[in-house]
Protein backbone atom coordinates (compact mmCIF):
# COMPACT_ATOMS: atom_id res chain seq x y z
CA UNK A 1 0.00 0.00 0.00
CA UNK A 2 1.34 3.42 -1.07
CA UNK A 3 -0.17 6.92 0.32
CA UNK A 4 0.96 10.29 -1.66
CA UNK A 5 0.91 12.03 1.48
CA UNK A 6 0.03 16.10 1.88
CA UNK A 7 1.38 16.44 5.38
CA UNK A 8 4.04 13.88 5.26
CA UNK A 9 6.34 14.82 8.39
CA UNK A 10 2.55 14.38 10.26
CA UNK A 11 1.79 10.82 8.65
CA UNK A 12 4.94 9.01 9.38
CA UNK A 13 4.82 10.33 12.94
CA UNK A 14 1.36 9.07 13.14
CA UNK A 15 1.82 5.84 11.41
CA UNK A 16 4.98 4.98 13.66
CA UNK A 17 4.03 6.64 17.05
CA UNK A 18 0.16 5.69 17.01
CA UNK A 19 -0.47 3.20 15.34
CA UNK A 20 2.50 1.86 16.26
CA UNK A 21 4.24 0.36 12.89
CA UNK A 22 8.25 -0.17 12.24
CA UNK A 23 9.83 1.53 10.11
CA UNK A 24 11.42 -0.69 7.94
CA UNK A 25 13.39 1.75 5.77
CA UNK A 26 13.49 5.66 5.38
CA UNK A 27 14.94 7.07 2.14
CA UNK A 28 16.48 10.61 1.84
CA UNK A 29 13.92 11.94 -0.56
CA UNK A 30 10.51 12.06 1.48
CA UNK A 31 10.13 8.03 1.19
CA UNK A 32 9.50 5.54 4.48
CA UNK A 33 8.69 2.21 4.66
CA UNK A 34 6.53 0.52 7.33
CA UNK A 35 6.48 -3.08 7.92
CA UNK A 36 2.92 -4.57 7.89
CA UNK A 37 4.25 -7.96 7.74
CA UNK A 38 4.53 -11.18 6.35
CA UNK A 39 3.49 -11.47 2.39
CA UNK A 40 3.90 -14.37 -0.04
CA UNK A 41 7.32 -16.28 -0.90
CA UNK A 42 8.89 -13.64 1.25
CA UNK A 43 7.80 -10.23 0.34
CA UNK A 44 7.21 -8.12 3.16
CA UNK A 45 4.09 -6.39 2.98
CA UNK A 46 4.07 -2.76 3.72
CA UNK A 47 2.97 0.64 3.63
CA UNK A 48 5.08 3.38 1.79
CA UNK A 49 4.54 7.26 2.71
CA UNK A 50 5.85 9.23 -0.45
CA UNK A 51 6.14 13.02 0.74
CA UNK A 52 4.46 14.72 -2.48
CA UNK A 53 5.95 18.09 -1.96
CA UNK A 54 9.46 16.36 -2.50
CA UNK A 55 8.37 13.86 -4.97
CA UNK A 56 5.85 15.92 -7.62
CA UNK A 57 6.83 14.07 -10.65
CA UNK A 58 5.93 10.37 -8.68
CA UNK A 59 4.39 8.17 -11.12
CA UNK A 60 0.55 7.55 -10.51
CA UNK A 61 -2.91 8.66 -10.19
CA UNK A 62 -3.71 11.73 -9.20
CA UNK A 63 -7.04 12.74 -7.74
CA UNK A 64 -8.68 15.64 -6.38
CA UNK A 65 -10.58 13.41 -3.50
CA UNK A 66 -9.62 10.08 -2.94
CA UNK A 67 -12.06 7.31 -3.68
CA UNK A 68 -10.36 5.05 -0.54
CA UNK A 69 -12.99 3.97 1.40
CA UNK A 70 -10.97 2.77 4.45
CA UNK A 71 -8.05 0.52 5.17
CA UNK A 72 -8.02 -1.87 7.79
CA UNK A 73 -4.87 -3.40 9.80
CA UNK A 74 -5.49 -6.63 11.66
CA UNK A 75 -3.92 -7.23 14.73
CA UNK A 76 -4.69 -9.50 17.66
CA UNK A 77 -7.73 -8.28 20.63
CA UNK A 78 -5.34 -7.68 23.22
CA UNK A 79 -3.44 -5.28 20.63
CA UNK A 80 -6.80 -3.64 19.75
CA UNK A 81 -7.40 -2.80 23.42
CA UNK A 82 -4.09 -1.81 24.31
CA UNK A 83 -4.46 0.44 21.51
CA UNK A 84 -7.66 1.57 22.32
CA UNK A 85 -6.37 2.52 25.79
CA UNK A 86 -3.18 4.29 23.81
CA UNK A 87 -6.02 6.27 21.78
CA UNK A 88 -7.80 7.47 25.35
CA UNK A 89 -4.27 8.50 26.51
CA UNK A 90 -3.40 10.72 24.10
CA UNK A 91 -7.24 12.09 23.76
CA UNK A 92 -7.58 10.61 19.64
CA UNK A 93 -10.56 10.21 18.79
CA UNK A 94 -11.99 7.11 16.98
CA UNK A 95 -15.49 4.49 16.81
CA UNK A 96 -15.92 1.28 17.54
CA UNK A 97 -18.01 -0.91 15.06
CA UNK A 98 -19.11 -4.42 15.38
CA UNK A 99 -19.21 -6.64 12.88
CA UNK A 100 -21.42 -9.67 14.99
CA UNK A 101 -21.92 -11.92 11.31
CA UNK A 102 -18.29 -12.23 11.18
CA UNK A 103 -17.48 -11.78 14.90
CA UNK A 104 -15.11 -8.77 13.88
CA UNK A 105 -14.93 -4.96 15.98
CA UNK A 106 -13.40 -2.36 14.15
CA UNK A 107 -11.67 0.40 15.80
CA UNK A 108 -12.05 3.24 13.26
CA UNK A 109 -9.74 6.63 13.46
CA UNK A 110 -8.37 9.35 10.57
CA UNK A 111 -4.54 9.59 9.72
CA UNK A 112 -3.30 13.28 9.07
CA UNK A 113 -4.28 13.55 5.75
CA UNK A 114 -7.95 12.61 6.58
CA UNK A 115 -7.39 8.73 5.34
CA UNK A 116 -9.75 6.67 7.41
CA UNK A 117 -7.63 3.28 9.17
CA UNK A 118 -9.58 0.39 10.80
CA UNK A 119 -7.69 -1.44 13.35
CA UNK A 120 -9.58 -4.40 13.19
CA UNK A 121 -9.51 -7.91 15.49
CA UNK A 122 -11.42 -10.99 14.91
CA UNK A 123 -13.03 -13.19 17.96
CA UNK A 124 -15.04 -11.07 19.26
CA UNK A 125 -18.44 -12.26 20.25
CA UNK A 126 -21.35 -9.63 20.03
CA UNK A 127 -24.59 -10.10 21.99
CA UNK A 128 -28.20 -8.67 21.05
């Protein structure tokens, strides 16, 4: 996943200091690398923050509004709460959603360039 970021000093510090990903490379020229983890036959999957005021000629789309809906992260319940708790802390807001035909909750919050990210967990039993 790649985000052409507007306020890229804003998104990696949000990226690595609440939601909590490692950075698994930072280039020189307005470029980090997050590890989301494992792919196939050894790619690591991650998410790449290009800093469009230092890259203008990137290759791409370019749109006026986005048409991303939401991205979600998985990670484990005990992550989702501690995060949760992490959110309260700092006073972020976010919603919870639950997702009861799958037995999902997603923790829903905005980045710094108004991209919505789900922290979602599986497990979780919902009663009526």
């Amino acid at each position: 996943m790649a985000i052409r970021c507007m306020n890229f000093d804003a998104m990696v510090r949000f990226y690595r200091d609440v939601i909590g990903l490692e950075v698994l490379a930072e280039r020189g020229t307005g470029l980090v690398f997050f590890r989301l983890g494992n792919g196939v036959e050894g790619h690591i999957a991650v998410l790449a923050l290009f800093d469009a005021a230092r890259n203008p000629d990137l290759d791409g789309p370019r749109v006026e509004g986005s048409t991303l809906h939401h991205f979600a992260l998985s990670l484990s319940q005990a992550d989702q709460t501690a995060a949760c708790r992490f959110l309260d802390s700092e006073r972020i807001p976010y919603r919870i959603e639950h997702f009861a035909w799958i037995g999902w909750r997603g923790v829903f919050l905005s980045d710094p360039d108004g991209n919505t990210v789900e922290l979602v967990s599986a497990g979780w039993q919902v009663t009526a």
